[in-house]
N, C-alpha and C. Protein backbone atom coordinates (compact mmCIF):
# COMPACT_ATOMS: atom_id res chain seq x y z
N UNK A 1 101.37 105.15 109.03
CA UNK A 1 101.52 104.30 107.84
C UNK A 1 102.60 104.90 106.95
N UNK A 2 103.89 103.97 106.55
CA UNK A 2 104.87 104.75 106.02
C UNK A 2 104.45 104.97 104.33
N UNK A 3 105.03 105.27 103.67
CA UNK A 3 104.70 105.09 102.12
C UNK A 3 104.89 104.09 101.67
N UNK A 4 104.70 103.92 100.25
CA UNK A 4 105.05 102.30 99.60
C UNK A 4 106.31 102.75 99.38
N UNK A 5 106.63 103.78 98.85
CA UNK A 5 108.29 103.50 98.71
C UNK A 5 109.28 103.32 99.83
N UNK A 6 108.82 104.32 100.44
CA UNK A 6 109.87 103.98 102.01
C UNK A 6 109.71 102.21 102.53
N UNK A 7 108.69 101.60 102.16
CA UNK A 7 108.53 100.30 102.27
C UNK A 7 109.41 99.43 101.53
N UNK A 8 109.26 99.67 100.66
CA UNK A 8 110.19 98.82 99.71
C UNK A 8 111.49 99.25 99.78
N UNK A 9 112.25 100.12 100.36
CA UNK A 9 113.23 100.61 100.23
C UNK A 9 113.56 99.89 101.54
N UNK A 10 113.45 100.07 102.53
CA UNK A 10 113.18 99.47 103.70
C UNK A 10 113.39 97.62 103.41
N UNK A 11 112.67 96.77 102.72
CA UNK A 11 112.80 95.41 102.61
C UNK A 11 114.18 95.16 101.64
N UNK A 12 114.24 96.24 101.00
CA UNK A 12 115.75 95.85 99.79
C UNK A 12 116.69 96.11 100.77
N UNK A 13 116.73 96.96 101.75
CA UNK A 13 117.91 97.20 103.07
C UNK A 13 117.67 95.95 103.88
N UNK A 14 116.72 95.50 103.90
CA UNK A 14 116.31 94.13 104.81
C UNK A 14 117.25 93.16 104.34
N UNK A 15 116.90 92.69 103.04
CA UNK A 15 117.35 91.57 102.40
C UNK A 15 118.56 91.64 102.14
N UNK A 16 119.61 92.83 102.15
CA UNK A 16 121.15 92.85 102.29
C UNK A 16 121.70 92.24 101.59
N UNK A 17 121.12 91.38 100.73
CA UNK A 17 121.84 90.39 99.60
C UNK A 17 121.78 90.78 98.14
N UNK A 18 121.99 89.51 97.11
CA UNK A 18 121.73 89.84 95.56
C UNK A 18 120.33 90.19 95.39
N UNK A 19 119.43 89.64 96.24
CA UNK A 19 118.02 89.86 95.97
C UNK A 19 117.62 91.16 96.38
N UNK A 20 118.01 92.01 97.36
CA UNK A 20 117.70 93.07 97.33
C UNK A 20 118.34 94.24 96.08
N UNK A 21 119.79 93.96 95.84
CA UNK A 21 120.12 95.04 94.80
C UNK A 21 119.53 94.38 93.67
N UNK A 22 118.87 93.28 92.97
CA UNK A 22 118.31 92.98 91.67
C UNK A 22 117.22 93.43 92.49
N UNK A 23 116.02 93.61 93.05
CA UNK A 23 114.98 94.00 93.67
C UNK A 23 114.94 95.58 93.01
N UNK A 24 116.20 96.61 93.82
CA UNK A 24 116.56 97.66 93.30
C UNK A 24 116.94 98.06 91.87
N UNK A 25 117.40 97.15 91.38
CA UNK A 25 117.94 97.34 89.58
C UNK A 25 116.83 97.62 88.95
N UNK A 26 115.76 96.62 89.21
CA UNK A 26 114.57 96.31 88.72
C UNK A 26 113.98 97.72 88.83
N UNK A 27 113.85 97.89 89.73
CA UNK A 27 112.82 99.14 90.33
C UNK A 27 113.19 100.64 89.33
N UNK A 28 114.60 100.57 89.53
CA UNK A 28 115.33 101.67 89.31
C UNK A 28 114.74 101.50 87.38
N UNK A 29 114.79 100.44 86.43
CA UNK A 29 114.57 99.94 85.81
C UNK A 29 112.88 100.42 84.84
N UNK A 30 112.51 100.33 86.47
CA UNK A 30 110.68 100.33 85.71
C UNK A 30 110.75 101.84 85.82
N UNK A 31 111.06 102.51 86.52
CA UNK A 31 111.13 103.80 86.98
C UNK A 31 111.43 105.01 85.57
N UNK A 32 112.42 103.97 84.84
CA UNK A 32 113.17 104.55 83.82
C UNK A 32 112.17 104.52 82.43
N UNK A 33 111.40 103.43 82.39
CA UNK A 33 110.63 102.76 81.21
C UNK A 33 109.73 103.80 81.56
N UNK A 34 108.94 104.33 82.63
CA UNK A 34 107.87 105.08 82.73
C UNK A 34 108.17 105.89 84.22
N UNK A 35 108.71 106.74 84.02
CA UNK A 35 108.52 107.89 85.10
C UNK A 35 107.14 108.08 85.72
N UNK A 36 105.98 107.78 85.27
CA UNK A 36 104.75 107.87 86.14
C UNK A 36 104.31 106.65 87.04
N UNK A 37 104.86 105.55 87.12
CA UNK A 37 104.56 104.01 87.74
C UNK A 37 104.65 104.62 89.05
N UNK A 38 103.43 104.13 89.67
CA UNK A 38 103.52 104.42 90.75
C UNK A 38 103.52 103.00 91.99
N UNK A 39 104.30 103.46 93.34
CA UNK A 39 104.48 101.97 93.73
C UNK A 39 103.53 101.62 94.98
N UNK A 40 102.97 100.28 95.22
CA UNK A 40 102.42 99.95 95.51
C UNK A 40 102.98 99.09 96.78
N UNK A 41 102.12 98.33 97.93
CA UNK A 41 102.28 97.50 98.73
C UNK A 41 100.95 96.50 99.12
N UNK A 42 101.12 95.51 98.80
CA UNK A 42 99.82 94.88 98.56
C UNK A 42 100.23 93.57 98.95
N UNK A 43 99.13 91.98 98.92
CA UNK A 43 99.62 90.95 99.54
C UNK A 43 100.53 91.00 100.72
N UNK A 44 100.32 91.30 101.89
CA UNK A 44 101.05 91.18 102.87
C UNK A 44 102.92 91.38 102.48
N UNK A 45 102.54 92.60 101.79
CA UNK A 45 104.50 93.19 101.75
C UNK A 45 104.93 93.08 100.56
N UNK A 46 103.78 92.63 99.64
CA UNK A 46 104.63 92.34 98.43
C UNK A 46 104.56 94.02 97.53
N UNK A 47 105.97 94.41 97.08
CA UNK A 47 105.81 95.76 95.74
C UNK A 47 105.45 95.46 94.99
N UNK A 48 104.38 96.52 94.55
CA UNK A 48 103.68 96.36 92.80
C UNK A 48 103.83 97.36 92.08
N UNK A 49 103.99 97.48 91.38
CA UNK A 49 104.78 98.65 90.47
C UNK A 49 103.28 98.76 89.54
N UNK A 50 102.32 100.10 89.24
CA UNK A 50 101.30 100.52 88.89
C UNK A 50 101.35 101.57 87.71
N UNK A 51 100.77 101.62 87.09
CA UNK A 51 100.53 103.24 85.86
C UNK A 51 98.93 102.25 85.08
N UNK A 52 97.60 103.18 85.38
CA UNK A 52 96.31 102.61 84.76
C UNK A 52 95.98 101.06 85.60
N UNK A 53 96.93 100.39 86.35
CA UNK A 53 96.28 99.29 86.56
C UNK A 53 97.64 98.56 87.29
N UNK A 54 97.80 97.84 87.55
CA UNK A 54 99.02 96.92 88.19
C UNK A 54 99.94 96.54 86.65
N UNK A 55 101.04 96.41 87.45
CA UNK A 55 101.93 96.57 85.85
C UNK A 55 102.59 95.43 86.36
N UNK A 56 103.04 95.34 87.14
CA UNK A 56 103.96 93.86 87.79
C UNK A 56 104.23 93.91 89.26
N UNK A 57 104.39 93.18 90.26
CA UNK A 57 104.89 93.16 91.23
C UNK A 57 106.39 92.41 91.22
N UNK A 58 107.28 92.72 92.51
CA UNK A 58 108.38 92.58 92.83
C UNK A 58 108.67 91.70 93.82
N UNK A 59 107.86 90.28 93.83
CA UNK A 59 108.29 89.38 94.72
C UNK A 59 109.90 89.01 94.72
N UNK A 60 110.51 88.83 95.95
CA UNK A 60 111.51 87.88 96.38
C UNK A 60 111.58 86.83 97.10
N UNK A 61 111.91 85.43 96.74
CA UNK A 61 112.20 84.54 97.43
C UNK A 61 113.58 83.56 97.29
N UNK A 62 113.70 82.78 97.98
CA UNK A 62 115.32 82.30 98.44
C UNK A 62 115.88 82.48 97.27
N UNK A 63 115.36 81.96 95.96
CA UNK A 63 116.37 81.67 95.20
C UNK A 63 115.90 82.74 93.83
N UNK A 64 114.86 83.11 93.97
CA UNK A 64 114.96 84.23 92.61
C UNK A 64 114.20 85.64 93.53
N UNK A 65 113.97 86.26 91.92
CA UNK A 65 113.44 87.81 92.58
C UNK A 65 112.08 87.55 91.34
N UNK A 66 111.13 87.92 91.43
CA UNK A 66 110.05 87.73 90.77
C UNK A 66 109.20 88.51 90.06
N UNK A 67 109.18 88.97 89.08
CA UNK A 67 108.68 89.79 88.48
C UNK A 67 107.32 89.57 87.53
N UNK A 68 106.18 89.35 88.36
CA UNK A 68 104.95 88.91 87.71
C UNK A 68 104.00 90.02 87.00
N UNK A 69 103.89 90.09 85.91
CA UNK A 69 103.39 91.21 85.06
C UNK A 69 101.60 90.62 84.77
N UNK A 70 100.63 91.42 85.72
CA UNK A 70 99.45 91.26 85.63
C UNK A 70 98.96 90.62 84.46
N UNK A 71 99.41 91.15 83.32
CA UNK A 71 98.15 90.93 81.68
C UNK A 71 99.46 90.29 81.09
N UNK A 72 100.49 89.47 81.64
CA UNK A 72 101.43 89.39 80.99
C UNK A 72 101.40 88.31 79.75
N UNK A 73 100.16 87.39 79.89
CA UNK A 73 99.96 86.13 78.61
C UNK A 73 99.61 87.81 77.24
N UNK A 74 99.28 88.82 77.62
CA UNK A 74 98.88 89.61 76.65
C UNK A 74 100.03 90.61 76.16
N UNK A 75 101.08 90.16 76.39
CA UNK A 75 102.24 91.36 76.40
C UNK A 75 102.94 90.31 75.09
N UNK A 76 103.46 90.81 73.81
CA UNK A 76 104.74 90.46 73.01
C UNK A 76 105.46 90.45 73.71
N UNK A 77 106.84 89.47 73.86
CA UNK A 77 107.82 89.13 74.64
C UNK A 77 108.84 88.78 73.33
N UNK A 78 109.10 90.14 72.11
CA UNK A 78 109.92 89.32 71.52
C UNK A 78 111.60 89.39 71.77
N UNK A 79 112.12 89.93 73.07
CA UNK A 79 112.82 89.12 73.53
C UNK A 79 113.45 87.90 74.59
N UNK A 80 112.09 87.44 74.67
CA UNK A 80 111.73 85.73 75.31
C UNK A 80 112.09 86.05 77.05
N UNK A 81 111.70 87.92 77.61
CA UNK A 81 112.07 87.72 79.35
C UNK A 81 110.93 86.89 80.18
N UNK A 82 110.04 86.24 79.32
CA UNK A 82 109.33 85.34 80.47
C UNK A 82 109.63 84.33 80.43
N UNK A 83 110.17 83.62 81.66
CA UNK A 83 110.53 82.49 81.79
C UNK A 83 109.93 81.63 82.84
N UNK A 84 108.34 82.08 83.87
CA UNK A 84 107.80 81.41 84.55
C UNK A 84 106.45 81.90 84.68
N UNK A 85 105.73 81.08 85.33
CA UNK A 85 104.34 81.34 85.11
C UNK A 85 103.91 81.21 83.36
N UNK A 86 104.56 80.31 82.73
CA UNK A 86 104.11 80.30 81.38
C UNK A 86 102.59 79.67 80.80
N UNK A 87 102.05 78.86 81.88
CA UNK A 87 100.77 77.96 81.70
C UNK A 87 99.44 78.82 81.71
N UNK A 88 100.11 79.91 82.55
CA UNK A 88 98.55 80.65 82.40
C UNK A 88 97.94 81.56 81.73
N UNK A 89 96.76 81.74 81.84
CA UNK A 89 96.23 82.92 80.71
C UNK A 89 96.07 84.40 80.76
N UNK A 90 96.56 84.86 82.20
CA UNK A 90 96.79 85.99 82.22
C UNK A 90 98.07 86.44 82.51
N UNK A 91 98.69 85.63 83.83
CA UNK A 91 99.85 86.47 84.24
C UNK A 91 101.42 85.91 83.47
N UNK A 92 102.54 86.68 83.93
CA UNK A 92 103.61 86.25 83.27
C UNK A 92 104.63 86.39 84.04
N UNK A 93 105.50 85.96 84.19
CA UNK A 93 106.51 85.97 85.04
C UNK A 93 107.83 86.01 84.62
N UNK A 94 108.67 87.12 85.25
CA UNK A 94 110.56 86.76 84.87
C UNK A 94 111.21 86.58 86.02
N UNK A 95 111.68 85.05 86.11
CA UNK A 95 112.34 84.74 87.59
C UNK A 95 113.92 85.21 87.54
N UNK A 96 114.38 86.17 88.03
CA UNK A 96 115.71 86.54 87.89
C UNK A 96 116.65 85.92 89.25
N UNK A 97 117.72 85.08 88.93
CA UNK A 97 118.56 84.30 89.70
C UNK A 97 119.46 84.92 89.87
N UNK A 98 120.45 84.71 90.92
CA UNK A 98 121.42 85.19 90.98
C UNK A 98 122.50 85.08 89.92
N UNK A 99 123.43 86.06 89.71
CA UNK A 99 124.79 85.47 88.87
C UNK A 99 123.76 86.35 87.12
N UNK A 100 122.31 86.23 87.42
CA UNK A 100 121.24 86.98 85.82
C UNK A 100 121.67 88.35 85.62
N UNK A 101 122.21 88.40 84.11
CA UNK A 101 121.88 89.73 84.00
C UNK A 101 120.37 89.92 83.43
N UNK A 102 119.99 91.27 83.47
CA UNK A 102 118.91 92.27 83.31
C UNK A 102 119.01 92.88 81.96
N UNK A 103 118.02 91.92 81.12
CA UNK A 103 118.40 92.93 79.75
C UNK A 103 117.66 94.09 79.77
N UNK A 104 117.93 95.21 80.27
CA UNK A 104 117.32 96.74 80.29
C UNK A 104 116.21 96.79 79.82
N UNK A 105 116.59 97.04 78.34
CA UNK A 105 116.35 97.43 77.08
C UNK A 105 114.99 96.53 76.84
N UNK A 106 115.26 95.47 77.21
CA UNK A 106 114.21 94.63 76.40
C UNK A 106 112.73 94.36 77.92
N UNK A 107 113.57 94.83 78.68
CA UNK A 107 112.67 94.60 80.40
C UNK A 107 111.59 96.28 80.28
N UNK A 108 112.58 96.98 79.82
CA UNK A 108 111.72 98.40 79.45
C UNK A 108 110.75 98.16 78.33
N UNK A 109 111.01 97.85 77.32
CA UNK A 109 109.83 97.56 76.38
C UNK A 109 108.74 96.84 76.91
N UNK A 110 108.85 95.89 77.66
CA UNK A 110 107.55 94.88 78.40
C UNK A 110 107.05 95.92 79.06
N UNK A 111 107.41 96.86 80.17
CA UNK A 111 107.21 97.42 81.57
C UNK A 111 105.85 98.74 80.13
N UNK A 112 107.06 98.74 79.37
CA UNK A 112 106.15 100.34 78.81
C UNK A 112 104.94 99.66 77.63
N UNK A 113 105.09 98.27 77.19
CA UNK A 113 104.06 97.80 76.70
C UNK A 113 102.83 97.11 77.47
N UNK A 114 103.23 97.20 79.06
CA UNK A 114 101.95 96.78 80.20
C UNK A 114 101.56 97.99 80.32
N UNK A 115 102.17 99.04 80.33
CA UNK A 115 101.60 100.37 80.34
C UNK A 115 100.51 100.79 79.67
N UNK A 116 100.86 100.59 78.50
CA UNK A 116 100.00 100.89 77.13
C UNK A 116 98.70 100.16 77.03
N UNK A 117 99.20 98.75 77.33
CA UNK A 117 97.70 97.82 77.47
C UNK A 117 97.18 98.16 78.77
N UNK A 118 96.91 98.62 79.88
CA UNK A 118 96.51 99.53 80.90
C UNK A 118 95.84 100.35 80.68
N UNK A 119 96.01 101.68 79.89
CA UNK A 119 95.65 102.79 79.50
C UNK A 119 94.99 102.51 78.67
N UNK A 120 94.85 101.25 77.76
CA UNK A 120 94.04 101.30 76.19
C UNK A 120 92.63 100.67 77.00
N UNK A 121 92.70 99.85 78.15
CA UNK A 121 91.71 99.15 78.58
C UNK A 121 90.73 100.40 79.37
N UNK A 122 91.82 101.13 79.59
CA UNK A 122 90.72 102.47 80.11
C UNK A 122 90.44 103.73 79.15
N UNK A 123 90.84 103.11 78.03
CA UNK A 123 90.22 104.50 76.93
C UNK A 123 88.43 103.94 76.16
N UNK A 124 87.96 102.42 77.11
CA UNK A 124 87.03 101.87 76.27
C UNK A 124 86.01 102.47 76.40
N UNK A 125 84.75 102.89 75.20
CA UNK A 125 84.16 103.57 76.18
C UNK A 125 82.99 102.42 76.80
N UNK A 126 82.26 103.44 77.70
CA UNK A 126 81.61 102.74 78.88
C UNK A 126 79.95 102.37 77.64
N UNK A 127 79.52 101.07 78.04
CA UNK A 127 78.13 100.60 77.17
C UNK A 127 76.90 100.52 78.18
């Protein structure tokens, strides 16, 4: 059984296209927001990027790269990166297209504010 990273590293060499280096930006990205995220492989191949709880996974398909943030209806987004999965009550989504830039800055604040709501859900105490 290889690791999750050698896995995912492995499917971004697969995909040879924009979707694999935004796949990689991303990664490189969450990596930066929190040096402890640890990565995951779950749903039949899909990356999930983890610290206290699932923080987002890294779907790709034809036309975007997918970035679904578990508790994401619970995350401030005040610079507006969710743009799918908006109907529901937990998760959140940023569909990144080709030709998208990556606002860093504002993708790190979400990544390190799923963090925080993670860790606060496990500081409760037990009743």
């Amino acid at each position: 059984m290889e690791s999750a990273s050698a896995f995912i590293d492995e499917k971004i060499k697969e995909l040879g296209d924009w979707r694999g280096k935004t796949l990689s930006k991303v990664r490189e990205v969450i990596h930066k927001a929190d040096p402890e995220i640890v990565e995951e492989v779950k749903w039949r191949g899909t990356p999930v990027f983890s610290h206290g709880g699932i923080i987002c996974t890294g779907e790709t398909y034809k036309s975007a790269v997918k970035l679904t943030f578990a508790k994401g209806a619970a995350l401030e987004d005040p610079s507006g990166l969710f743009n799918s999965s908006l109907e529901g009550n937990v998760r959140r989504a940023i569909d990144i297209h080709e030709g998208d830039k990556i606002d860093e800055a504002a993708l790190k604040d979400l990544i390190r504010a799923a963090v925080a709501l993670n860790l606060k859900g496990k500081n409760k105490p037990k009743r």
